[in-house]
PDB file of N, CA and C in Angstrom:
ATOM      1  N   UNK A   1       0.814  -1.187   0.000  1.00  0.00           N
ATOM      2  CA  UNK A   1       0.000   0.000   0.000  1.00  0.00           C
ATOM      3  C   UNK A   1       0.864   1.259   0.000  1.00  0.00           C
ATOM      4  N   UNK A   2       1.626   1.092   0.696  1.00  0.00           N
ATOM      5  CA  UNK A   2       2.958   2.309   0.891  1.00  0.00           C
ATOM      6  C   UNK A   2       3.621   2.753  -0.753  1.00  0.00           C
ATOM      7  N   UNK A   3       3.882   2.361  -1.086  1.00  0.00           N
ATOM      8  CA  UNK A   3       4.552   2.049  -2.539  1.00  0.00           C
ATOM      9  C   UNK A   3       3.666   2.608  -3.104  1.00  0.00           C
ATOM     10  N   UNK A   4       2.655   1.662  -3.621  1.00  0.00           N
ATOM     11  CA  UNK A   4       1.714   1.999  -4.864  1.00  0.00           C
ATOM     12  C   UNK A   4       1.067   3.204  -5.091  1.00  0.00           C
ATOM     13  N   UNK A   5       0.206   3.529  -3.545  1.00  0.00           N
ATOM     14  CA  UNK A   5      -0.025   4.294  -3.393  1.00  0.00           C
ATOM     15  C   UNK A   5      -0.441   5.016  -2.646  1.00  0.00           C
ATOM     16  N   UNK A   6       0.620   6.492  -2.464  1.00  0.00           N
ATOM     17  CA  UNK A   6       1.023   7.064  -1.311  1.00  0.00           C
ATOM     18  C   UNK A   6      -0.522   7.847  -0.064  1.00  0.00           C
ATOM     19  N   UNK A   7      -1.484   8.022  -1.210  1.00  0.00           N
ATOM     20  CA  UNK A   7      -2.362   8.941  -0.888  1.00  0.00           C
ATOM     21  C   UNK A   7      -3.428   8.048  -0.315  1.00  0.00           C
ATOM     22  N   UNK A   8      -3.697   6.904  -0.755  1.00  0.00           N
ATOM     23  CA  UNK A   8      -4.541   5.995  -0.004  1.00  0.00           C
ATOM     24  C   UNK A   8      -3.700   5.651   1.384  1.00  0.00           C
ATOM     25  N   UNK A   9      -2.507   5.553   1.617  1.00  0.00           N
ATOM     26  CA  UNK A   9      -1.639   5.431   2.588  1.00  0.00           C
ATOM     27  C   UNK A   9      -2.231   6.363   3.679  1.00  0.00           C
ATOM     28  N   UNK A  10      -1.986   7.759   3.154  1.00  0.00           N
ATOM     29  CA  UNK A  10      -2.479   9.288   3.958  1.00  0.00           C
ATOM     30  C   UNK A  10      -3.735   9.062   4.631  1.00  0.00           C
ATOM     31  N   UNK A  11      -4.931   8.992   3.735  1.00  0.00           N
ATOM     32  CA  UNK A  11      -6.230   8.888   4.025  1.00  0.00           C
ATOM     33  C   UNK A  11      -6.501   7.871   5.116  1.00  0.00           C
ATOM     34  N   UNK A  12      -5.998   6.517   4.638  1.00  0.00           N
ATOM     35  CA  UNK A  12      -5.670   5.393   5.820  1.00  0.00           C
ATOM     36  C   UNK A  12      -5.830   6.317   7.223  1.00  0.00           C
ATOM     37  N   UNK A  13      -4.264   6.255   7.333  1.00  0.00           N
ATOM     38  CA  UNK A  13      -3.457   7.105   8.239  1.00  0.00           C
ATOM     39  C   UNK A  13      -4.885   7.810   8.795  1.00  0.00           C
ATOM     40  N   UNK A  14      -5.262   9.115   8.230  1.00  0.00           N
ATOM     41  CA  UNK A  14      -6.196  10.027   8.606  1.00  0.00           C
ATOM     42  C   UNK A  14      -7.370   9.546   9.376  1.00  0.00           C
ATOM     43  N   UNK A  15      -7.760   8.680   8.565  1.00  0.00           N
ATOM     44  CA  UNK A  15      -9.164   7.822   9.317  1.00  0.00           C
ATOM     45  C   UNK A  15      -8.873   6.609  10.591  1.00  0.00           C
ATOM     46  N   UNK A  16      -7.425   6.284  10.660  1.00  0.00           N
ATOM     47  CA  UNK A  16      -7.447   5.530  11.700  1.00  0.00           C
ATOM     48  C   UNK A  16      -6.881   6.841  12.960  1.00  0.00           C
ATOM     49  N   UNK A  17      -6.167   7.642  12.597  1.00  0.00           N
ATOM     50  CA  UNK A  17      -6.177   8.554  13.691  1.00  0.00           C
ATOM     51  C   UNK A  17      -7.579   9.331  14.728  1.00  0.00           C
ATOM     52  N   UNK A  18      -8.544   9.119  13.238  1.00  0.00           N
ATOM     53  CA  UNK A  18     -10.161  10.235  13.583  1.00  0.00           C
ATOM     54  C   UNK A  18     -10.829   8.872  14.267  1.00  0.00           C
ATOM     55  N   UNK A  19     -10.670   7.775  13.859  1.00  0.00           N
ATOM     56  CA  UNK A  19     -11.242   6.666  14.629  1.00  0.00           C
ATOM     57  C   UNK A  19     -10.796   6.714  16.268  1.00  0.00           C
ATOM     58  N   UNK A  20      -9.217   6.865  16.268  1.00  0.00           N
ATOM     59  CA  UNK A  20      -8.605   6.833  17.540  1.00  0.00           C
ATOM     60  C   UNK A  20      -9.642   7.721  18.848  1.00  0.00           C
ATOM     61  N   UNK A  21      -9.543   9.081  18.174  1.00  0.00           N
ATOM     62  CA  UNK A  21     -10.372  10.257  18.251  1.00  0.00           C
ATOM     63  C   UNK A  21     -11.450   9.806  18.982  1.00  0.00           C
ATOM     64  N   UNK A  22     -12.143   9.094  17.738  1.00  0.00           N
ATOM     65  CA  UNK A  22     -13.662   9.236  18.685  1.00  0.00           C
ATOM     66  C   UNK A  22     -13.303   8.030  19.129  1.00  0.00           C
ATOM     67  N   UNK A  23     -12.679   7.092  19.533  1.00  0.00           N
ATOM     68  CA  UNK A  23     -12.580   5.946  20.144  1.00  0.00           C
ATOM     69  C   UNK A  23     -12.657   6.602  21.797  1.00  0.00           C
ATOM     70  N   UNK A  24     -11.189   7.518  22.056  1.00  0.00           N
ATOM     71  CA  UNK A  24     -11.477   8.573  22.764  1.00  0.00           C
ATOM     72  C   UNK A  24     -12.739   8.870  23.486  1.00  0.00           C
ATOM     73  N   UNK A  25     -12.983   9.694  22.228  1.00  0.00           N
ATOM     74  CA  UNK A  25     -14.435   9.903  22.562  1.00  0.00           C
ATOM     75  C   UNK A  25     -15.726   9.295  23.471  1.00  0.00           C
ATOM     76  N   UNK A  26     -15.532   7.778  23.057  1.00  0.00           N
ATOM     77  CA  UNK A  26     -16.592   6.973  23.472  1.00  0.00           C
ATOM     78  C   UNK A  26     -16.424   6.627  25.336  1.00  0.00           C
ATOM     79  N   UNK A  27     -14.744   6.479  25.518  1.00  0.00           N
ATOM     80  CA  UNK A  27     -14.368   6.114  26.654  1.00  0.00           C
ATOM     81  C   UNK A  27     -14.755   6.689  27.724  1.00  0.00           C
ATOM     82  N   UNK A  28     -14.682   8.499  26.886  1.00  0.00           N
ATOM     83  CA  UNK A  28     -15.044   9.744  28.186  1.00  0.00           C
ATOM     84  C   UNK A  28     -16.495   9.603  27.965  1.00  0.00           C
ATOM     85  N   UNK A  29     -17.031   9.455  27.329  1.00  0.00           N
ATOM     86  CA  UNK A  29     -18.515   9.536  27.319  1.00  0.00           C
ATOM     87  C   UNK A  29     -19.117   8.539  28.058  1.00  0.00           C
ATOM     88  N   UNK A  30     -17.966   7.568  28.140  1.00  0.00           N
ATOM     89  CA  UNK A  30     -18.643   6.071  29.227  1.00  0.00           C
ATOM     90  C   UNK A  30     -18.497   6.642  30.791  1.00  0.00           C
ATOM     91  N   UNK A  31     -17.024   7.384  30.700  1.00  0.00           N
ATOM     92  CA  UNK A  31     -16.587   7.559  32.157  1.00  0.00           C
ATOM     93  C   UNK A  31     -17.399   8.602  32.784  1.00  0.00           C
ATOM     94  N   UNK A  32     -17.778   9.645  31.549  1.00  0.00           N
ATOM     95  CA  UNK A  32     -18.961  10.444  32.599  1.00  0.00           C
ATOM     96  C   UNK A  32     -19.984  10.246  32.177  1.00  0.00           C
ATOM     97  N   UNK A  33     -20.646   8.876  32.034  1.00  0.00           N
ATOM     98  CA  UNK A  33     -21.980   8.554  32.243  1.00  0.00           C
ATOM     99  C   UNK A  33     -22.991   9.272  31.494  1.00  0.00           C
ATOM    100  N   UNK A  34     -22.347   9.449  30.267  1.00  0.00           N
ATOM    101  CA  UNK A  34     -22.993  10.347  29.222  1.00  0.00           C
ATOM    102  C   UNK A  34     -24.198   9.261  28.559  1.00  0.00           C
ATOM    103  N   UNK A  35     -25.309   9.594  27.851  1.00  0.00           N
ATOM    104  CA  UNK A  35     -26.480   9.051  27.210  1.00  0.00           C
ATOM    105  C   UNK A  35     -26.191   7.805  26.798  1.00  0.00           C
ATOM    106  N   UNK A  36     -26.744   6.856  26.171  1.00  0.00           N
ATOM    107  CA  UNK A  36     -26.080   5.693  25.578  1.00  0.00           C
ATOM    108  C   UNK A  36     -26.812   6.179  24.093  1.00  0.00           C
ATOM    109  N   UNK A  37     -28.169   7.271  23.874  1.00  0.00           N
ATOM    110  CA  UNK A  37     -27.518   7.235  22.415  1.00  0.00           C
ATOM    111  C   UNK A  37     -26.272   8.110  21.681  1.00  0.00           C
ATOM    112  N   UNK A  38     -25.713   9.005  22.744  1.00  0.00           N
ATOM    113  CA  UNK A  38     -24.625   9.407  22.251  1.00  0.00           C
ATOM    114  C   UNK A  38     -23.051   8.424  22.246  1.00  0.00           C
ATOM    115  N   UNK A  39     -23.021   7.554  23.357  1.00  0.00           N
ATOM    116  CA  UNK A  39     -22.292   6.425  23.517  1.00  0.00           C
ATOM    117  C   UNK A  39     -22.473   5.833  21.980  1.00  0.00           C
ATOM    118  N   UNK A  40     -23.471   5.241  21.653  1.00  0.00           N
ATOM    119  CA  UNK A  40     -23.620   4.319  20.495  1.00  0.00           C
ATOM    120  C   UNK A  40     -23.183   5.283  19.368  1.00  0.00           C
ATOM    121  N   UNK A  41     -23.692   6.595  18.881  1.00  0.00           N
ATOM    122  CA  UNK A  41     -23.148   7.141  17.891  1.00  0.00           C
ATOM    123  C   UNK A  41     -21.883   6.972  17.645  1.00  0.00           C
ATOM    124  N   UNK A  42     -21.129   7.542  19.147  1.00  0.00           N
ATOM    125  CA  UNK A  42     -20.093   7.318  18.477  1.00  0.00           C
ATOM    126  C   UNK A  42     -19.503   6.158  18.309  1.00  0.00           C
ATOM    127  N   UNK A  43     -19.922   5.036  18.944  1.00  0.00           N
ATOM    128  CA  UNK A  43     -19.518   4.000  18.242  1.00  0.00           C
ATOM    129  C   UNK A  43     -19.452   3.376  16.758  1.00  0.00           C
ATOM    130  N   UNK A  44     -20.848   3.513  16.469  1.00  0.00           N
ATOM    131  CA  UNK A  44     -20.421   3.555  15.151  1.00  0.00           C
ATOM    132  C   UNK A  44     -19.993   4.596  14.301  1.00  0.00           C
ATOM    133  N   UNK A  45     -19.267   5.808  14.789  1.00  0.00           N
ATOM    134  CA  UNK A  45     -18.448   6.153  13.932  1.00  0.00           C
ATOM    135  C   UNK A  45     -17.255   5.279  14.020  1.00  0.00           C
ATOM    136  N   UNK A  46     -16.847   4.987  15.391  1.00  0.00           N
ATOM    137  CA  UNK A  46     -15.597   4.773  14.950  1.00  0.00           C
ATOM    138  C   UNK A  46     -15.566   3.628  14.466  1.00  0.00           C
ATOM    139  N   UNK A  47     -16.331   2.627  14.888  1.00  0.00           N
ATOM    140  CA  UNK A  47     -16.597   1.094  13.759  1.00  0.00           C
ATOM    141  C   UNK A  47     -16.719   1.390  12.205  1.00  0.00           C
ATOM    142  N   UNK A  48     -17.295   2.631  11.297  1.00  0.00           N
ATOM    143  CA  UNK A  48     -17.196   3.169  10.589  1.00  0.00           C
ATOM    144  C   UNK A  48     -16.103   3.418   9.885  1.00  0.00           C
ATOM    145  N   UNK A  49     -15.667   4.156  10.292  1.00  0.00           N
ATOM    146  CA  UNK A  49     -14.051   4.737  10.268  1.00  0.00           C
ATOM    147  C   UNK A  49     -12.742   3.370  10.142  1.00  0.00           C
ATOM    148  N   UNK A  50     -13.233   2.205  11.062  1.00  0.00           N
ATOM    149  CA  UNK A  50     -12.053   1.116  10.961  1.00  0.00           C
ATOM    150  C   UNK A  50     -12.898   0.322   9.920  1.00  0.00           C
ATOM    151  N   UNK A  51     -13.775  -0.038   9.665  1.00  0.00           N
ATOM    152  CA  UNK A  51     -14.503  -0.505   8.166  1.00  0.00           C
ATOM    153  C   UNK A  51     -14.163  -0.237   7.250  1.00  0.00           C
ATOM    154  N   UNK A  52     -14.033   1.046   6.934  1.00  0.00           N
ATOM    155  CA  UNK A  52     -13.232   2.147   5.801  1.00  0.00           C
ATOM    156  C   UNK A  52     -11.748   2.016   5.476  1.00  0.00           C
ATOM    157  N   UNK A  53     -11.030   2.112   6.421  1.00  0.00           N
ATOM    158  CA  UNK A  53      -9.488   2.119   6.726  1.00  0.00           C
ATOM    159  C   UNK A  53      -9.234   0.367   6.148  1.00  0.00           C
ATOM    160  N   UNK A  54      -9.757  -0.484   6.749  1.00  0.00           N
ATOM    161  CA  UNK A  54      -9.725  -1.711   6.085  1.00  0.00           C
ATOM    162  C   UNK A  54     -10.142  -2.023   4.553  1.00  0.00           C
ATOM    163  N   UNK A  55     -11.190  -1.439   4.305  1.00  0.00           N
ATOM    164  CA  UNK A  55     -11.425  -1.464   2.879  1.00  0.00           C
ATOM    165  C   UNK A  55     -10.543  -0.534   1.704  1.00  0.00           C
ATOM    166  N   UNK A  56      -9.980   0.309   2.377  1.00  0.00           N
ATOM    167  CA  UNK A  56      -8.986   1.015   1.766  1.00  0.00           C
ATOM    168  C   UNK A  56      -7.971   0.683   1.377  1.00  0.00           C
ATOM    169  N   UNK A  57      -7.325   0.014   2.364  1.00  0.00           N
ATOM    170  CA  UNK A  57      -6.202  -1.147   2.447  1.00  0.00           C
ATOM    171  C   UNK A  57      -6.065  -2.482   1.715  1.00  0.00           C
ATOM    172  N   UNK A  58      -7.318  -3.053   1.770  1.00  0.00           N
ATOM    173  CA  UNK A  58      -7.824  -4.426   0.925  1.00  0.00           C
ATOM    174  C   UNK A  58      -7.663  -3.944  -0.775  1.00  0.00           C
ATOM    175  N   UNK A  59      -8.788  -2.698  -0.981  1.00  0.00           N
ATOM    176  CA  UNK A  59      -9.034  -2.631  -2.168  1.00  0.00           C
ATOM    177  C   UNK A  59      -7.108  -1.829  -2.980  1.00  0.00           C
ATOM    178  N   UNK A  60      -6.470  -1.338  -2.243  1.00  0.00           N
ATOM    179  CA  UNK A  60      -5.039  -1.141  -3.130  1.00  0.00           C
ATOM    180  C   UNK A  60      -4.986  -2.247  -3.188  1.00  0.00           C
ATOM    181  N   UNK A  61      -4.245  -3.139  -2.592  1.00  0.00           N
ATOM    182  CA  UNK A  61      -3.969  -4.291  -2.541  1.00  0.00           C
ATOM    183  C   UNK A  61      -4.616  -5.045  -3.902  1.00  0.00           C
ATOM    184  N   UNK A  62      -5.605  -4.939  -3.817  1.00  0.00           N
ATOM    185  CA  UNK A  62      -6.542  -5.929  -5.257  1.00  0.00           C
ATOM    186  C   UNK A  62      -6.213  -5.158  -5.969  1.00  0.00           C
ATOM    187  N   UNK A  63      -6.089  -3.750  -6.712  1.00  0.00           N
ATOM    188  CA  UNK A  63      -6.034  -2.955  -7.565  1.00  0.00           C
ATOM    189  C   UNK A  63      -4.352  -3.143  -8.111  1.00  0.00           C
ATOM    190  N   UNK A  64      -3.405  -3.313  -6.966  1.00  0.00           N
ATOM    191  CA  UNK A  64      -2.751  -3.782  -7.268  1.00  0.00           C
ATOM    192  C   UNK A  64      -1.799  -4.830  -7.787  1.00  0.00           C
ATOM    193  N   UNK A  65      -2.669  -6.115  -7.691  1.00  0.00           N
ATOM    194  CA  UNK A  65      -2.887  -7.067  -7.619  1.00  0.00           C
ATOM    195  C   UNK A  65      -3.301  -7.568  -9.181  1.00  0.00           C
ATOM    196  N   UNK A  66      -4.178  -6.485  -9.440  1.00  0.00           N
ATOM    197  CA  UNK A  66      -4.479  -6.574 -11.095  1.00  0.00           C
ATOM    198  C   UNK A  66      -4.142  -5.869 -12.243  1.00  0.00           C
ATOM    199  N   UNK A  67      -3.426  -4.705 -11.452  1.00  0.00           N
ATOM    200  CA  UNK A  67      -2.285  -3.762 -12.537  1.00  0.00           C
ATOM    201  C   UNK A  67      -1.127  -4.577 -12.849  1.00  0.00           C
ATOM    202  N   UNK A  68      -0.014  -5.027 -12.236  1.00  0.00           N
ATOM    203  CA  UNK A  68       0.867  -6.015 -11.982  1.00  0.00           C
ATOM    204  C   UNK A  68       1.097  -7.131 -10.991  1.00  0.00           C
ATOM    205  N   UNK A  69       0.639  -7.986 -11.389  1.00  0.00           N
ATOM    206  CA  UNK A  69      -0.086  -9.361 -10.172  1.00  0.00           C
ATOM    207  C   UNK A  69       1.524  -9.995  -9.666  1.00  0.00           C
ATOM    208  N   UNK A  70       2.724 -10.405 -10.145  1.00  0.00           N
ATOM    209  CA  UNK A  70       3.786 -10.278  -9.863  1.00  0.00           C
ATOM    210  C   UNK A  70       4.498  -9.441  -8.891  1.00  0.00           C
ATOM    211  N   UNK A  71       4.274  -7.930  -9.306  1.00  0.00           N
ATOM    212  CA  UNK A  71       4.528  -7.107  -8.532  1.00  0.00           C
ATOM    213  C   UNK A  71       4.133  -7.119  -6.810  1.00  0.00           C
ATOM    214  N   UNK A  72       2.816  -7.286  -7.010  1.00  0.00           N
ATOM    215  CA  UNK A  72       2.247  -6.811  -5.699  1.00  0.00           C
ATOM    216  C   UNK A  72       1.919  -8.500  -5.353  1.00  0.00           C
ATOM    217  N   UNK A  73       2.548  -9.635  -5.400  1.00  0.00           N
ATOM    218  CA  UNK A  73       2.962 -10.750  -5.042  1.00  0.00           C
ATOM    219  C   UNK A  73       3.987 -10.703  -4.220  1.00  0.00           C
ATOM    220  N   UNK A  74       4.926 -10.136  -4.603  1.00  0.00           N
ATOM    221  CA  UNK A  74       6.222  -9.622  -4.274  1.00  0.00           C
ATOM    222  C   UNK A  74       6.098  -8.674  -3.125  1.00  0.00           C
ATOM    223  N   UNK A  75       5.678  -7.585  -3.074  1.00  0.00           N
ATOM    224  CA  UNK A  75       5.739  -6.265  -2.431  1.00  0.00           C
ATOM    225  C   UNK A  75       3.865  -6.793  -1.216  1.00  0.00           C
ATOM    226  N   UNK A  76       3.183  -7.207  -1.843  1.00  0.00           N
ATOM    227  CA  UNK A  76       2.425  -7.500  -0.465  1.00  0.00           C
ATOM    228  C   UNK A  76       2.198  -8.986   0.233  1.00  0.00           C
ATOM    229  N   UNK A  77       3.308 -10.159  -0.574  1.00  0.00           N
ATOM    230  CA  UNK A  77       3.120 -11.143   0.076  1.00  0.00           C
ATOM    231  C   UNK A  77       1.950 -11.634   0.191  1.00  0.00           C
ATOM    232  N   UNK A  78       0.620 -11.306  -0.881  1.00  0.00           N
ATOM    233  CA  UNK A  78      -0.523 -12.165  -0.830  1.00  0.00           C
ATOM    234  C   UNK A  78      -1.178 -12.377  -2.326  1.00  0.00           C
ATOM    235  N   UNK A  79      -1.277 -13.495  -2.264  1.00  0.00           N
ATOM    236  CA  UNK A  79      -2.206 -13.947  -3.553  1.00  0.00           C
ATOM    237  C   UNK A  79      -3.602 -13.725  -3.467  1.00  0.00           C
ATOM    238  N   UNK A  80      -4.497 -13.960  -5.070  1.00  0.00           N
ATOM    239  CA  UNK A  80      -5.785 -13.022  -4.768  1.00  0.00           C
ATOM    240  C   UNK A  80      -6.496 -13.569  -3.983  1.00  0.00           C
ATOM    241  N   UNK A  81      -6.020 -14.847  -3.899  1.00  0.00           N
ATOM    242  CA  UNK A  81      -7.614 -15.953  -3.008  1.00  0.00           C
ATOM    243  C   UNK A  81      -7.199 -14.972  -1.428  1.00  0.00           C
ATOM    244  N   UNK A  82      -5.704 -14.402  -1.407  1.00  0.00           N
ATOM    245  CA  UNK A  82      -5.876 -14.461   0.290  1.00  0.00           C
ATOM    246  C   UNK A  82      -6.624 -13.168   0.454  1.00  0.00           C
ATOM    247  N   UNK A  83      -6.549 -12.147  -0.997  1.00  0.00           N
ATOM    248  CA  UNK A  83      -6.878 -11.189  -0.640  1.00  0.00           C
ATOM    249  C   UNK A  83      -8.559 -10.717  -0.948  1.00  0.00           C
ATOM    250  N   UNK A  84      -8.874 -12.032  -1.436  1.00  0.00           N
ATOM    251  CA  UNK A  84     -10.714 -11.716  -1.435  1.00  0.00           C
ATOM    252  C   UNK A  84     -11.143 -12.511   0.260  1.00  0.00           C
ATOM    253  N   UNK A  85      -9.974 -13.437   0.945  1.00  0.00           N
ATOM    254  CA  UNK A  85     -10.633 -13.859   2.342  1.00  0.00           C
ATOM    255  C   UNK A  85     -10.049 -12.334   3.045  1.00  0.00           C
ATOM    256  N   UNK A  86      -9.227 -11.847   2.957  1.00  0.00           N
ATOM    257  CA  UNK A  86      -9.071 -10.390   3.423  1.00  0.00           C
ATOM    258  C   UNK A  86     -10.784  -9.346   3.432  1.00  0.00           C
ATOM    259  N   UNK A  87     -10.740  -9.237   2.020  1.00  0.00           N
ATOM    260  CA  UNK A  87     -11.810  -8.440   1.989  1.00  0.00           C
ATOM    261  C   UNK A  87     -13.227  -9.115   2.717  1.00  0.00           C
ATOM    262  N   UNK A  88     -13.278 -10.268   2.149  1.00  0.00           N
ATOM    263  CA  UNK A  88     -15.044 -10.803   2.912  1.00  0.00           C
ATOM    264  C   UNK A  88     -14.182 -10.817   4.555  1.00  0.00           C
ATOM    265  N   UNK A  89     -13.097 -10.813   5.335  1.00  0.00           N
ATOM    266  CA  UNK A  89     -13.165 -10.791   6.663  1.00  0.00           C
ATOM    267  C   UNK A  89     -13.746  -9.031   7.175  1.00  0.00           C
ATOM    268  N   UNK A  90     -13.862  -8.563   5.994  1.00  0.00           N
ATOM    269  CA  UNK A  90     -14.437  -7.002   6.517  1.00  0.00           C
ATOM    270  C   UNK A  90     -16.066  -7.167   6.302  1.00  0.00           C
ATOM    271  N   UNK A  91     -16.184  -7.705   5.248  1.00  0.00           N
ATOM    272  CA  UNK A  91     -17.898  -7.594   5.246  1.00  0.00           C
ATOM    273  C   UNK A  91     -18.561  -8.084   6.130  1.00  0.00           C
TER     274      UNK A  91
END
């Protein structure tokens, strides 16, 4: 993913930091006994957010996988069967 491509890398990056965030988020909202539908929102953001970050990751990987299948054999150490049980482990 690093390699191929840098900007899906970034975005990654971005959304697992904003996940961190409201992960955050959810902990203080537990510790001061805040609503549970604000508890749950933010849960699923941040379940959201790591859904995303994974599918981001999966889908270079396949994209790469089918630009130069050699290549990204090499550079991600997975063949496609591992990388469609990759992807259905997100769905």
């Amino acid at each position: 993913m690093t390699r191929s491509d840098p900007d899906a890398r970034k975005r990654t990056l971005n959304r697992l930091r904003r996940a961190r965030g409201q992960l955050d988020a959810v902990i203080a909202a537990i510790e001061e006994d805040r609503p549970c539908r604000e508890i749950v929102t933010q849960l699923s953001a941040v379940s959201s957010a790591l859904d995303r970050a994974g599918y981001t990751i999966v889908s270079t990987a396949m994209r790469d996988c089918i630009t130069d299948p050699e290549a990204a054999r090499d550079e991600q150490g997975l063949t496609t069967e591992e990388l469609e049980k990759l992807f259905l482990m997100l769905a």
